[in-house]
Protein backbone atom coordinates (compact mmCIF):
# COMPACT_ATOMS: atom_id res chain seq x y z
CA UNK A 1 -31.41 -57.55 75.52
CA UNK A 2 -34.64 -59.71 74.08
CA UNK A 3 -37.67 -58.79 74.31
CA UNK A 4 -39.32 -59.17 77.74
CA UNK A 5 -41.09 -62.09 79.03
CA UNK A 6 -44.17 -60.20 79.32
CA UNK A 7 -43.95 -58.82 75.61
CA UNK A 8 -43.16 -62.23 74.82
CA UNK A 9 -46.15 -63.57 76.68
CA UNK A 10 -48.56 -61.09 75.13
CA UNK A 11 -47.28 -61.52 71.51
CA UNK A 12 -48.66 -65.42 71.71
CA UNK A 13 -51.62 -63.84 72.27
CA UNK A 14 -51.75 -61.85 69.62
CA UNK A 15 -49.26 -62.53 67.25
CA UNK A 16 -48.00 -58.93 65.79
CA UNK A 17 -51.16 -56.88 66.20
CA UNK A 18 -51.13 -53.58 68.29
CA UNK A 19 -49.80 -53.64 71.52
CA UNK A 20 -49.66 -50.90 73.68
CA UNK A 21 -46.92 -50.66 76.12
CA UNK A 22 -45.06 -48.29 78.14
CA UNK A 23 -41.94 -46.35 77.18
CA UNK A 24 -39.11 -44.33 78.59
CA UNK A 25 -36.65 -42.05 76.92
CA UNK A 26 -34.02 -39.81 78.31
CA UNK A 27 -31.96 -37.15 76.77
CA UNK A 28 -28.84 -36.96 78.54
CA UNK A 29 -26.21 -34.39 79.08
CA UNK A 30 -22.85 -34.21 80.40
CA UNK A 31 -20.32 -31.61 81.45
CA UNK A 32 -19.92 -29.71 77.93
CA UNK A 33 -23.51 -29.85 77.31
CA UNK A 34 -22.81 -32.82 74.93
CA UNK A 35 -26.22 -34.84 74.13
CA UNK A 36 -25.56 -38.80 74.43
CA UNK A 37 -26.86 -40.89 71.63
CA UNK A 38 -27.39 -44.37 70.40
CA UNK A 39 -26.82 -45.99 66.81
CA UNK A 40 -29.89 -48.95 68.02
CA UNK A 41 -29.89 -52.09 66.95
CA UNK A 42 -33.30 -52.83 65.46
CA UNK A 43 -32.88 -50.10 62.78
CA UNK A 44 -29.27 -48.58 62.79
CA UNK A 45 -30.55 -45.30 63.31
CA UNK A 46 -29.29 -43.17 65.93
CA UNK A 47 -31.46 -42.29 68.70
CA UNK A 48 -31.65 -41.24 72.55
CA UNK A 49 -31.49 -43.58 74.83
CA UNK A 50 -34.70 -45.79 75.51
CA UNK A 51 -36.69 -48.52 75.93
CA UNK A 52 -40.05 -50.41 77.83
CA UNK A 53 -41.02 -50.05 81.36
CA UNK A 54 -41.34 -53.68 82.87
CA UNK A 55 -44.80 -54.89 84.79
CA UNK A 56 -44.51 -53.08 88.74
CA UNK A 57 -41.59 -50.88 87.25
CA UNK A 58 -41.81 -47.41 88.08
CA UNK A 59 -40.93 -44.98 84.69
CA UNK A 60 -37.97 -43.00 86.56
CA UNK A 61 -36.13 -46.98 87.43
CA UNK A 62 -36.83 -48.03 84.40
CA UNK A 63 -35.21 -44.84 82.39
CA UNK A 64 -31.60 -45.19 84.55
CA UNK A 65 -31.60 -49.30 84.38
CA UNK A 66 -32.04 -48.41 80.28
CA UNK A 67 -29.62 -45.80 79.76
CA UNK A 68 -27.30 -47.93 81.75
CA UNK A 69 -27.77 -51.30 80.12
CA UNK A 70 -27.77 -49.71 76.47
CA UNK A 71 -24.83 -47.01 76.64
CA UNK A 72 -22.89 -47.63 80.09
CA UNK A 73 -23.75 -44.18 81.20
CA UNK A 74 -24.95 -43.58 84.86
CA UNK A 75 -27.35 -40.35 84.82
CA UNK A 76 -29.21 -38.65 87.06
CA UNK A 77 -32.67 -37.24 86.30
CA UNK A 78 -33.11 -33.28 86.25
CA UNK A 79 -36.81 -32.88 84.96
CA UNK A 80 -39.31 -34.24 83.19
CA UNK A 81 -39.31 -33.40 79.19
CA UNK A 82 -42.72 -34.59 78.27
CA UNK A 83 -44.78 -37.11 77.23
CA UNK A 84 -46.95 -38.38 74.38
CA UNK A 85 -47.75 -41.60 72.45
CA UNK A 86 -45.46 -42.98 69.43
CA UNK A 87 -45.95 -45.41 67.37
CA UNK A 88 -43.80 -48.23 65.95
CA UNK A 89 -43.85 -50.98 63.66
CA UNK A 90 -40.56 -53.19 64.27
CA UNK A 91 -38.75 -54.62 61.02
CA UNK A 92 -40.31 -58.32 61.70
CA UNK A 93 -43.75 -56.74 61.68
CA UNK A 94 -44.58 -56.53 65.64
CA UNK A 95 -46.66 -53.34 65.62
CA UNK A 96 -46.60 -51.09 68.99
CA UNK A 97 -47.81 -47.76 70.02
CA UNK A 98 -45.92 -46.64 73.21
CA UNK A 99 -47.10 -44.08 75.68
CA UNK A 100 -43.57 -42.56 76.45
CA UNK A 101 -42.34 -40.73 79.11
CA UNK A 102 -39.25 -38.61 78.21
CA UNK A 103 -36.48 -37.07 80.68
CA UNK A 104 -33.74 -34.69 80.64
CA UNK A 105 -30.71 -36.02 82.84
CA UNK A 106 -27.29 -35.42 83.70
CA UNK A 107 -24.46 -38.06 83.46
CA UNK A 108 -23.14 -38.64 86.87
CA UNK A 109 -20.60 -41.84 86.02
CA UNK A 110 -19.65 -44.59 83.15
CA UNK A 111 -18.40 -44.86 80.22
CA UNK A 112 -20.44 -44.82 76.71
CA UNK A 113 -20.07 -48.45 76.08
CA UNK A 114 -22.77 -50.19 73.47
CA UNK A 115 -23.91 -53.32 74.54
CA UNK A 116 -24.01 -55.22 70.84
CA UNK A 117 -27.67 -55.86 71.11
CA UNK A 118 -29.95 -52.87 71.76
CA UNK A 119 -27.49 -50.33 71.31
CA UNK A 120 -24.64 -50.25 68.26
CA UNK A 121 -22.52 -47.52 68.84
CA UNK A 122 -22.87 -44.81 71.69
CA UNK A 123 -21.41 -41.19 71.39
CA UNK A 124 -21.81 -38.01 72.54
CA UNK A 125 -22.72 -35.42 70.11
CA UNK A 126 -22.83 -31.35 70.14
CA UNK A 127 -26.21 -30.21 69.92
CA UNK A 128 -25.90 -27.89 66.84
CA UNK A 129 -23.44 -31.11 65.47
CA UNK A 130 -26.26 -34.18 65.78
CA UNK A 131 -26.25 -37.05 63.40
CA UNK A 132 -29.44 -37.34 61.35
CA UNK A 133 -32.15 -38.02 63.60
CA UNK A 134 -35.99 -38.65 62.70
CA UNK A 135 -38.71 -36.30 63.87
CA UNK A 136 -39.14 -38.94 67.11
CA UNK A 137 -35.37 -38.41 68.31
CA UNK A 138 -35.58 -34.53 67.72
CA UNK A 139 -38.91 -33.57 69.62
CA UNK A 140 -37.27 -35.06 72.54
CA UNK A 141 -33.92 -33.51 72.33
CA UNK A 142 -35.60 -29.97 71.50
CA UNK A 143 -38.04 -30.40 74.52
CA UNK A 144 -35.97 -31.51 76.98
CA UNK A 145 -32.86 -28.96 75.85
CA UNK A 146 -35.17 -26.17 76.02
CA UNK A 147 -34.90 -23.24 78.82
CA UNK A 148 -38.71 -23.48 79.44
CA UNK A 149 -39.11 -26.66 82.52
CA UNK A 150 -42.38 -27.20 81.79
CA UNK A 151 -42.90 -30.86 80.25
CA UNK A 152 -43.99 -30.68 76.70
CA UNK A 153 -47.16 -32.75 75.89
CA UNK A 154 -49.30 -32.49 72.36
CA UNK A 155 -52.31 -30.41 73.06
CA UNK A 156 -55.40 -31.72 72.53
CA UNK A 157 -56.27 -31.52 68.36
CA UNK A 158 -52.49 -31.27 67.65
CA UNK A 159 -50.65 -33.34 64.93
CA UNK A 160 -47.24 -32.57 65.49
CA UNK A 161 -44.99 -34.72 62.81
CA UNK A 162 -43.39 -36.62 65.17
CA UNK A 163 -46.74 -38.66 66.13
CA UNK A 164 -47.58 -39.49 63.02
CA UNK A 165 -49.51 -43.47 62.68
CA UNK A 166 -47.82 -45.48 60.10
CA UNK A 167 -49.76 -46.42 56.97
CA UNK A 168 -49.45 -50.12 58.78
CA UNK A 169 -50.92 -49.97 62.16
């Protein structure tokens, strides 16, 4: 899918400087306790489901209309796995930092199906048999997998890994 009219909007505004948006994830699950992953398109790197909460979009509509649209996979949300700020810097240079909500789900329906655009390759993966994921992808599979419900969040003064800036933002 392209990027959304009001990205699109904002960015003629301000050309690739920061811009701070709003961001869903979801680690889902099905029947064998099989996490589904992405291969995305922007960077070929496999990843949980995800992507940017439209303008007058609540975060929970905007998690099942993503995982849908990039893998085929209907879920249903369990809990919420936490939340905390990541930043990005896409390969033509648009830098973002995205205050992202992450979910645990179930899948209730679908077929993994990549849609050619966002999304590669789909597949559902073991969790002791994941592809190589960054830090990103693997503080919101251990978060959300985890027996404890309580969403994870950085304390204040933490610097977990995953949050890291980039040298260019």
């Amino acid at each position: 899918m392209p990027v959304s009219p009001y990205i699109a909007r904002m960015r003629k505004h301000i050309g690739s400087e920061l811009l701070m948006l709003y961001g869903v994830s979801a680690v889902v699950t099905d029947g064998a306790g099989r996490v589904l992953l992405a291969r995305r398109g922007d960077n070929g790197r496999w990843s949980v489901p995800a992507g940017t909460v439209d303008p007058g979009e609540q975060p929970a509509d905007a998690l099942v209309r993503e995982v849908y649209e990039e893998t085929g996979i209907e879920v249903e949300i369990e809990r919420l796995g936490g939340v905390a700020t990541h930043p990005v810097v896409y390969p033509n240079g648009d830098a973002c930092e995205y205050l992202n909500v992450w979910f645990r789900c179930r899948a209730v329906g679908g077929e993994p199906t990549a849609d050619g655009d966002e999304s590669l390759a789909v597949g559902w993966f073991a969790p002791d048999e994941l592809p190589e994921l960054d830090d990103w992808s693997r503080l919101r599979i251990d978060t959300a997998l985890r027996a404890d419900p309580q969403p994870w969040y950085a304390a204040p003064g933490e610097h977990h890994p995953a949050l890291h800036r980039p040298d260019n933002l």
